[in-house]
Structures are given as structure tokens and as C-alpha cells.
PDB file of N, CA and C in Angstrom:
ATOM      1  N   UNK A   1     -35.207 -27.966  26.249  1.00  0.00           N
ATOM      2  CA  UNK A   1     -34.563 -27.404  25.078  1.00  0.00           C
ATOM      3  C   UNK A   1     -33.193 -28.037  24.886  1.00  0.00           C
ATOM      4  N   UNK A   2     -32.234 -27.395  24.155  1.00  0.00           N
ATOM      5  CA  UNK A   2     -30.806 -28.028  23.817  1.00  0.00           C
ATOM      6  C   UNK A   2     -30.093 -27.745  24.881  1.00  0.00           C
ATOM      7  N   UNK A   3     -28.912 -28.383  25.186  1.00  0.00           N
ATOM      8  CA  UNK A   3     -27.926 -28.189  26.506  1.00  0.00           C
ATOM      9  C   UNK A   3     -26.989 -27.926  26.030  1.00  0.00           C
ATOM     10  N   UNK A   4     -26.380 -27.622  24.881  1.00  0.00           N
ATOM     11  CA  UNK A   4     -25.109 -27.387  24.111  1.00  0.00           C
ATOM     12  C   UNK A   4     -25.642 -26.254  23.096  1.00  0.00           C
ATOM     13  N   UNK A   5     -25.020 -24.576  22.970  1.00  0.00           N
ATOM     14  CA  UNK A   5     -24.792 -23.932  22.496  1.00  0.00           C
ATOM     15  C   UNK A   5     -24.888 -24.447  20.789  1.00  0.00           C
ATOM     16  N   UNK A   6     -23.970 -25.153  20.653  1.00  0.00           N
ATOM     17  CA  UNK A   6     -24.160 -25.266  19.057  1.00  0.00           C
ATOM     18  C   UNK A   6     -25.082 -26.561  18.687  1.00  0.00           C
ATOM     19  N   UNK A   7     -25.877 -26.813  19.776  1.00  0.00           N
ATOM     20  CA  UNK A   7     -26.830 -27.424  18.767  1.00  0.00           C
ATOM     21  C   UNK A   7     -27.998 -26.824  18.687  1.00  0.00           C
ATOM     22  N   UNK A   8     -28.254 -25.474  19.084  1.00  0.00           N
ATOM     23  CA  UNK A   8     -29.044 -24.555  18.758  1.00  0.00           C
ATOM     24  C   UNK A   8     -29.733 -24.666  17.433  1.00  0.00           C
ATOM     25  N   UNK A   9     -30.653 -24.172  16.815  1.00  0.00           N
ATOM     26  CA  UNK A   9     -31.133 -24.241  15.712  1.00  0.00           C
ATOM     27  C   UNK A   9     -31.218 -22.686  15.213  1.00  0.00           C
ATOM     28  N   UNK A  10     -30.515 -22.163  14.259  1.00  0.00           N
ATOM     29  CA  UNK A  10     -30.498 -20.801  13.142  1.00  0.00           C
ATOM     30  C   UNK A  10     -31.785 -20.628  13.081  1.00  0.00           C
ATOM     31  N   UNK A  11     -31.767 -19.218  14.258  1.00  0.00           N
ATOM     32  CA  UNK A  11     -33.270 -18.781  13.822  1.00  0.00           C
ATOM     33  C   UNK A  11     -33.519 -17.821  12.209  1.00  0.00           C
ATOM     34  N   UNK A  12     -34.291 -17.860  11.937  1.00  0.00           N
ATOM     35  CA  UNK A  12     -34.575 -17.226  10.399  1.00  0.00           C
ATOM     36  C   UNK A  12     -34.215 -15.799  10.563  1.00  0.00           C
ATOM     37  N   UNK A  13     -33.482 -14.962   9.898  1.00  0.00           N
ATOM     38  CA  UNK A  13     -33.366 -13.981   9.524  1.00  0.00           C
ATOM     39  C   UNK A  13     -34.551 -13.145   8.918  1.00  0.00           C
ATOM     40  N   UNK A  14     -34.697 -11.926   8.519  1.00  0.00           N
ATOM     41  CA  UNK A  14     -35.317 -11.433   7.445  1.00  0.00           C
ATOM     42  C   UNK A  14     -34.841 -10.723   6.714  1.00  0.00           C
ATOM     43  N   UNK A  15     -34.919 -10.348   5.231  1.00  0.00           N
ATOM     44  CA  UNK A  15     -34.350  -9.526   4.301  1.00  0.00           C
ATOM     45  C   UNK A  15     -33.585  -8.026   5.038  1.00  0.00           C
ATOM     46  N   UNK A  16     -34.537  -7.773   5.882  1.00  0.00           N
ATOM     47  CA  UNK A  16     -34.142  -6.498   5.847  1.00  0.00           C
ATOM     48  C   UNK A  16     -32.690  -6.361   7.297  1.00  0.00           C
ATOM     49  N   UNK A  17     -32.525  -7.805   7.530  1.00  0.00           N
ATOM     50  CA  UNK A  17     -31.558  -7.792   8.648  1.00  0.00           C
ATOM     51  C   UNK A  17     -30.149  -8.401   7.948  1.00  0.00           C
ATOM     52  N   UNK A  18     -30.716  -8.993   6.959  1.00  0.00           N
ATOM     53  CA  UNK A  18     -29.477  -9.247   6.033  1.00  0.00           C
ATOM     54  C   UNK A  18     -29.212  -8.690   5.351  1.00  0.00           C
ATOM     55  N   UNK A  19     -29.319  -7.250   4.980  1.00  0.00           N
ATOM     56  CA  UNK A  19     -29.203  -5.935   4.215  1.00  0.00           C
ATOM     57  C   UNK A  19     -28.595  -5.045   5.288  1.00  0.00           C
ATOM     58  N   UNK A  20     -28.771  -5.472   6.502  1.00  0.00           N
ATOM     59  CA  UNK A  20     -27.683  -4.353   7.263  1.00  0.00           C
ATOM     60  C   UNK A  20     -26.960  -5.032   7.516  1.00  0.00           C
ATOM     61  N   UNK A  21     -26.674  -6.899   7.780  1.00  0.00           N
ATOM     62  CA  UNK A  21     -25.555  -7.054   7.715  1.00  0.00           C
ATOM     63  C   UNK A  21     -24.668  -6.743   6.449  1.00  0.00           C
ATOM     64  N   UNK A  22     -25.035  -7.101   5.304  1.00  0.00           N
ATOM     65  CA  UNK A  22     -24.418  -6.558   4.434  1.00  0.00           C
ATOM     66  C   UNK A  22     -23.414  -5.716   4.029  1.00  0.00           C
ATOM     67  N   UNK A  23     -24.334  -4.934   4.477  1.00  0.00           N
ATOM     68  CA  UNK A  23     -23.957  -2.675   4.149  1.00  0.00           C
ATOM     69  C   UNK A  23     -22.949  -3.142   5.416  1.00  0.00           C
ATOM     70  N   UNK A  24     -22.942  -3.477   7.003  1.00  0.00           N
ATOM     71  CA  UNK A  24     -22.261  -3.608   7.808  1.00  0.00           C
ATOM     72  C   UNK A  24     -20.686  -4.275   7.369  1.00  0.00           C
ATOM     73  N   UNK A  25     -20.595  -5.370   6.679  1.00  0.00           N
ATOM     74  CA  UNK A  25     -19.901  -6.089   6.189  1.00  0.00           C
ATOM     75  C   UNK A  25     -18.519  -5.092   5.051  1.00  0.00           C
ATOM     76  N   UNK A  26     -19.657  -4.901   4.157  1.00  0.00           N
ATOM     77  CA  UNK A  26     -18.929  -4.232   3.321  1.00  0.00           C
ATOM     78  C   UNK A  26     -18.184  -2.890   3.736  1.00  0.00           C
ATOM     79  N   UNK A  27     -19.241  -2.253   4.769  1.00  0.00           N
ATOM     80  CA  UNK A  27     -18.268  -0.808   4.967  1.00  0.00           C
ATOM     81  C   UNK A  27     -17.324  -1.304   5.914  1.00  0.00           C
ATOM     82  N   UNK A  28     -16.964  -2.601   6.840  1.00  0.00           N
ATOM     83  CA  UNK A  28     -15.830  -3.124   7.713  1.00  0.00           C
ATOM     84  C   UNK A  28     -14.886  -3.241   6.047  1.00  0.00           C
ATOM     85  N   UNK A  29     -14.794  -4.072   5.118  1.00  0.00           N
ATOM     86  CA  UNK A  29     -14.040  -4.517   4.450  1.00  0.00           C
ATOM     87  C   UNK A  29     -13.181  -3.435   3.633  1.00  0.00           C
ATOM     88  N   UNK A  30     -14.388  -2.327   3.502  1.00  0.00           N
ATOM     89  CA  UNK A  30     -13.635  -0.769   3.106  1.00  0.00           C
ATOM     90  C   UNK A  30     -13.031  -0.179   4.018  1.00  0.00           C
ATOM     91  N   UNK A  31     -13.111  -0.251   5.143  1.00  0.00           N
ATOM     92  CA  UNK A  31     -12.724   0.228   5.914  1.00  0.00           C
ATOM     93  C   UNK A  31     -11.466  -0.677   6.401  1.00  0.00           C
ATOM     94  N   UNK A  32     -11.232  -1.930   6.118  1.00  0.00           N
ATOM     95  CA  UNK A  32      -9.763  -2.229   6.193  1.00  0.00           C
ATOM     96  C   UNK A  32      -8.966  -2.390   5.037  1.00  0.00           C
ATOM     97  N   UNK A  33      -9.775  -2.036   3.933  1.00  0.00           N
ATOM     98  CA  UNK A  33      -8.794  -1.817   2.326  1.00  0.00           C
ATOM     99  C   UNK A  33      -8.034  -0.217   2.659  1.00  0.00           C
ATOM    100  N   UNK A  34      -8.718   0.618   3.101  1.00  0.00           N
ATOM    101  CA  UNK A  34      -8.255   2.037   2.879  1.00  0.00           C
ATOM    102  C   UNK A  34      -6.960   1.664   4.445  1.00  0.00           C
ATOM    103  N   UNK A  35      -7.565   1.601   5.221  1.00  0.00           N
ATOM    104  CA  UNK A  35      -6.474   1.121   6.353  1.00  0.00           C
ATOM    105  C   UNK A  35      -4.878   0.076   5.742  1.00  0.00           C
ATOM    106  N   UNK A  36      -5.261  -0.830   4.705  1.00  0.00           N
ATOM    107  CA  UNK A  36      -4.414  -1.091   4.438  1.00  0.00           C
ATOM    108  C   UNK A  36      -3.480  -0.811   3.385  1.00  0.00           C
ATOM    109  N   UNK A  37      -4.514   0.492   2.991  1.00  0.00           N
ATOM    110  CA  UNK A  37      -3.309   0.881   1.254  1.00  0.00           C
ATOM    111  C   UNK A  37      -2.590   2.289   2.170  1.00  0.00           C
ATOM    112  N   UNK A  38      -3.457   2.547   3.512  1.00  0.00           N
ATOM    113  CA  UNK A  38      -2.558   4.019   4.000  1.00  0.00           C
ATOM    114  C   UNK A  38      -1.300   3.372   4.974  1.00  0.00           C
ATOM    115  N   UNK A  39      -1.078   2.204   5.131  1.00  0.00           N
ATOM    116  CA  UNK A  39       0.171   1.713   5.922  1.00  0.00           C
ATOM    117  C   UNK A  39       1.291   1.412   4.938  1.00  0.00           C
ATOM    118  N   UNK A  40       0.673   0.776   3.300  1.00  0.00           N
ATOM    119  CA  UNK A  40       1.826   0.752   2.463  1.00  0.00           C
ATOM    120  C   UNK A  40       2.430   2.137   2.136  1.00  0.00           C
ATOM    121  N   UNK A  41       1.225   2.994   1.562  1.00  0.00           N
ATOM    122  CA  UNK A  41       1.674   4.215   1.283  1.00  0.00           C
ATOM    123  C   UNK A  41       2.413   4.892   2.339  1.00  0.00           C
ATOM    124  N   UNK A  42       2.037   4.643   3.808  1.00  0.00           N
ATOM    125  CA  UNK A  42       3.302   5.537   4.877  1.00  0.00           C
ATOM    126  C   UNK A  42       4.751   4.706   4.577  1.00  0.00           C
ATOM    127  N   UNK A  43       4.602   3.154   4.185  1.00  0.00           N
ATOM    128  CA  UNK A  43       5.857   2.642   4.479  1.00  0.00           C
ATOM    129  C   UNK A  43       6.529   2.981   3.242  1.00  0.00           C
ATOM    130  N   UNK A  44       6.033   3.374   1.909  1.00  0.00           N
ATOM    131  CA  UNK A  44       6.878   3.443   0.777  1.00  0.00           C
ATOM    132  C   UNK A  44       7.153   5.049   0.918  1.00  0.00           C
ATOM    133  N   UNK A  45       6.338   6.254   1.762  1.00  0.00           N
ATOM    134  CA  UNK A  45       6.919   7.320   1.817  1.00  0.00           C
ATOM    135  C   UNK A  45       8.178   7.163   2.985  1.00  0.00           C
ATOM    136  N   UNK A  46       8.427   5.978   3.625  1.00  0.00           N
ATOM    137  CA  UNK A  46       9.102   5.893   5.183  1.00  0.00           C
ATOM    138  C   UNK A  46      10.177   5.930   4.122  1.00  0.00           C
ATOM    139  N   UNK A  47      10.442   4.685   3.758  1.00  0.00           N
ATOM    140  CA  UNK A  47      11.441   4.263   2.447  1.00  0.00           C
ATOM    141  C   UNK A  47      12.499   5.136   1.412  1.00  0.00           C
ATOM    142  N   UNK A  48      11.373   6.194   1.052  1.00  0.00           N
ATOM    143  CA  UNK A  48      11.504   6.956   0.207  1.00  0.00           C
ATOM    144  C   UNK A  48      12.297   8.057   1.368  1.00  0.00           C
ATOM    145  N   UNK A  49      12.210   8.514   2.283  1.00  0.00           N
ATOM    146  CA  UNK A  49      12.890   9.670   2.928  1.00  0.00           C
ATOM    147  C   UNK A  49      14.109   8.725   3.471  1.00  0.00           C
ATOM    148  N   UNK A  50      14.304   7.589   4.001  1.00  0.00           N
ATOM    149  CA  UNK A  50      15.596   6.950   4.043  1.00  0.00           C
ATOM    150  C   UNK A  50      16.260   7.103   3.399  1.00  0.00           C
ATOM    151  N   UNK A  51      16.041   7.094   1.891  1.00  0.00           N
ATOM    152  CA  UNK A  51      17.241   6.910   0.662  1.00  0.00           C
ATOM    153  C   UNK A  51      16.733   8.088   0.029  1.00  0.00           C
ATOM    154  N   UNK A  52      16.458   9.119   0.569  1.00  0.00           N
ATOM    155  CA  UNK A  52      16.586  10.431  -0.486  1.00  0.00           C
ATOM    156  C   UNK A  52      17.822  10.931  -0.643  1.00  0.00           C
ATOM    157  N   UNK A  53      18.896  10.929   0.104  1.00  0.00           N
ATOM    158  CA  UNK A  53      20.600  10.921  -0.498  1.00  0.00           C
ATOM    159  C   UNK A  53      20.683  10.220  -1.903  1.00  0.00           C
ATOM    160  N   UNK A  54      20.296   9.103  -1.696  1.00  0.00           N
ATOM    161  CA  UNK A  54      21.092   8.068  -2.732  1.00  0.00           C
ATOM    162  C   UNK A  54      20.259   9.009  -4.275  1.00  0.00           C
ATOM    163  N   UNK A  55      18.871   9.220  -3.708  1.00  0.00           N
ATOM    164  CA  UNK A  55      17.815   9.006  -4.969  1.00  0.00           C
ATOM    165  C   UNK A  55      18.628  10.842  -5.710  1.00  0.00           C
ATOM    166  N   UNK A  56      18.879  11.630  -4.530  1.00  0.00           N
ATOM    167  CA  UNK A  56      19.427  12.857  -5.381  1.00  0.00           C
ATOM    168  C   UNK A  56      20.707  12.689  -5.929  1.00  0.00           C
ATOM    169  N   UNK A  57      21.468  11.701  -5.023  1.00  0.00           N
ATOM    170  CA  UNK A  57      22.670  11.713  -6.197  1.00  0.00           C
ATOM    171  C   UNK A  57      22.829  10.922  -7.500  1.00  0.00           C
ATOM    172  N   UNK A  58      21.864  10.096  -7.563  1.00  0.00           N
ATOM    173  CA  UNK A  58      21.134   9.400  -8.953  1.00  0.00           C
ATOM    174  C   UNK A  58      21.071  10.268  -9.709  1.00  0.00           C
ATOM    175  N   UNK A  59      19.875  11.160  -9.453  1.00  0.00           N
ATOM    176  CA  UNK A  59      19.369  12.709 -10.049  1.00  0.00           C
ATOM    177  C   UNK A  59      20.446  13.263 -10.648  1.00  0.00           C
ATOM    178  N   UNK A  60      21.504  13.598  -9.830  1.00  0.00           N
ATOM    179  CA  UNK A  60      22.746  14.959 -10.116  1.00  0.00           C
ATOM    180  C   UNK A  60      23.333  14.003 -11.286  1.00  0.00           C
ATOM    181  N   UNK A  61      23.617  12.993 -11.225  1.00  0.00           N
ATOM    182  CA  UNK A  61      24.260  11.962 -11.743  1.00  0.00           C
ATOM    183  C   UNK A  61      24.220  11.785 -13.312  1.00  0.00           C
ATOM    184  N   UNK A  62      22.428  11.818 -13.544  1.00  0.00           N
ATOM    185  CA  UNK A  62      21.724  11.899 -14.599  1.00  0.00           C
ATOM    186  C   UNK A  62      21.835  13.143 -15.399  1.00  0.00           C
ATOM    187  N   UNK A  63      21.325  14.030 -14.419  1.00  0.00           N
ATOM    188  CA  UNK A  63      21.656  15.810 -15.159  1.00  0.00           C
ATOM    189  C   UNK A  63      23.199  15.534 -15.909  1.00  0.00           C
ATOM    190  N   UNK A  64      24.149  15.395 -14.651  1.00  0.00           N
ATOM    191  CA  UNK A  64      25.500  15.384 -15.212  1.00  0.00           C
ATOM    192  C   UNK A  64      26.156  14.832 -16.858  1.00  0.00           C
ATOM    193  N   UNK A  65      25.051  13.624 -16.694  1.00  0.00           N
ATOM    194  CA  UNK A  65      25.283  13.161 -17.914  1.00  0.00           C
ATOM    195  C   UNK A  65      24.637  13.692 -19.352  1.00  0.00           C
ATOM    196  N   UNK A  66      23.572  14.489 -19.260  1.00  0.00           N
ATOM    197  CA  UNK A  66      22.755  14.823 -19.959  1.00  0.00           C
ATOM    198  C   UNK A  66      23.820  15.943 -20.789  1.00  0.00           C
ATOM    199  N   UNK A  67      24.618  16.510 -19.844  1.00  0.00           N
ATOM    200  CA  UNK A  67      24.826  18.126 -19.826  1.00  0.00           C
ATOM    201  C   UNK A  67      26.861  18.244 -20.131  1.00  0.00           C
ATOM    202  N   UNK A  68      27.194  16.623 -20.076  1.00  0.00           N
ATOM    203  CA  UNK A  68      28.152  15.920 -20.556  1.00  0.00           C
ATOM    204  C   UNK A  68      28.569  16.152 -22.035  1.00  0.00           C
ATOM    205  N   UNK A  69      29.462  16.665 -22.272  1.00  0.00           N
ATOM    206  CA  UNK A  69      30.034  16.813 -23.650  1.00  0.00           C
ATOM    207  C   UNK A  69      31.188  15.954 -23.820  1.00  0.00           C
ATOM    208  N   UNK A  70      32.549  16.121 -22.925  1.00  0.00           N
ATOM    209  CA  UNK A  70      33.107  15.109 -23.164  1.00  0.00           C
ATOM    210  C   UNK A  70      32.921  13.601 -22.884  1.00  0.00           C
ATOM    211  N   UNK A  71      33.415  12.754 -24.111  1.00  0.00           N
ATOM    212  CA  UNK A  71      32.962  11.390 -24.098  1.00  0.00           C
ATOM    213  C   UNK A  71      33.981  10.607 -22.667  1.00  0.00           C
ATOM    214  N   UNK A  72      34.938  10.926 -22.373  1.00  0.00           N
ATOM    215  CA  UNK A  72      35.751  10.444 -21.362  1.00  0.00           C
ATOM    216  C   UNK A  72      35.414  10.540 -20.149  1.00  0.00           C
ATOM    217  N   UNK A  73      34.280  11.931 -19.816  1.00  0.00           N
ATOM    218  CA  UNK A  73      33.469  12.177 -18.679  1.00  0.00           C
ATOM    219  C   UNK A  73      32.126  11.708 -18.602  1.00  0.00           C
ATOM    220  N   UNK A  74      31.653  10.935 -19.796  1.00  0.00           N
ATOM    221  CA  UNK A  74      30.484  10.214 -20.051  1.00  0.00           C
ATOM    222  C   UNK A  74      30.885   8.704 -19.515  1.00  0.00           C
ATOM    223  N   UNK A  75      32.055   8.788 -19.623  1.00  0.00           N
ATOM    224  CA  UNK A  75      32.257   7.077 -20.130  1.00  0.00           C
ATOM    225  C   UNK A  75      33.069   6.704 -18.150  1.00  0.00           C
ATOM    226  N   UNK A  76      32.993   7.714 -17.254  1.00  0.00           N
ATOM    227  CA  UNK A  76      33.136   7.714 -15.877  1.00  0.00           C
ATOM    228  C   UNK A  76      31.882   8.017 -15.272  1.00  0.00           C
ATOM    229  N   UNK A  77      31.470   8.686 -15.861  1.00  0.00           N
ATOM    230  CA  UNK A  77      29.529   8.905 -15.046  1.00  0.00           C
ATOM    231  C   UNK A  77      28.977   7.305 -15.367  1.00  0.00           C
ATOM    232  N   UNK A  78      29.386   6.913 -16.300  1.00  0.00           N
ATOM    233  CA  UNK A  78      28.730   5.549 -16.777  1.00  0.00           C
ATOM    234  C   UNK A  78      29.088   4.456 -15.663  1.00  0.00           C
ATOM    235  N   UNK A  79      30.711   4.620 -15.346  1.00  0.00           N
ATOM    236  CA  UNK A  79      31.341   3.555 -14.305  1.00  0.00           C
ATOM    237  C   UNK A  79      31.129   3.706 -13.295  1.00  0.00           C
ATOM    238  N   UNK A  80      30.111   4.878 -12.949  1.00  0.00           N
ATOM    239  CA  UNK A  80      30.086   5.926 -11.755  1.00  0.00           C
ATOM    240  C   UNK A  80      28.629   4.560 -11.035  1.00  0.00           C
TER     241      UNK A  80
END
């Protein structure tokens, strides 16, 4: 027979073994899409609790201005 591994010859498959590789294939590839949208989503919630200071004083910032009547205290929230 052959003395080297890859000069082996591809034995034939049949339909029904290339239908579980398949289904095999595809549920690995779902299974590292969902793995990889739940590591962005932890890192943009990681993100998001780092700078929740900044993001509420944005917030107060905004109200402030909304709720702003004088133009001289508009025109410092603005420089703010």
C-alpha cells in the first residue's frame, strides 16, 4: 500500500455522511457567531459601566439645558 499518510487516496463519502458533516459544521459556526456577538456585547456593557459618570453628567447637562431660560446660562452649558 502507500508509505506516506498523504498519499492516501479520499475514500468516497456518502450523502448521508456529508449531511452530518454539514448540520455539524454549521451548528460549530453558530455556535462561534453567538460566542462572538456575547464577548462584544460584555465588552460594550464593560465600557459602558466605566464611563457611566461621564455619560450622567452629559445627561444632567442636557436636562440643564433644556430647562435653561437664561441665554447667558445656555451660552456656559454650551462652553461647558
Amino acid at each position: 500500500m502507500f508509505k506516506d499518510k498523504d498519499q492516501r487516496p479520499i475514500l468516497p463519502t456518502t450523502d448521508e455522511e456529508m449531511k452530518k458533516n454539514d448540520i455539524r459544521l454549521k451548528a460549530i459556526y453558530l455556535l462561534q457567531r453567538l460566542m462572538r456577538g456575547r464577548a462584544a456585547q460584555n465588552m460594550m456593557f464593560e465600557g459602558k459601566e466605566k464611563r457611566l459618570d461621564l455619560i450622567k453628567e452629559l445627561r444632567k447637562t442636557e436636562e440643564w439645558k433644556r430647562n435653561s431660560d437664561d441665554p447667558s446660562e445656555n451660552m456656559l452649558l454650551e462652553n461647558y
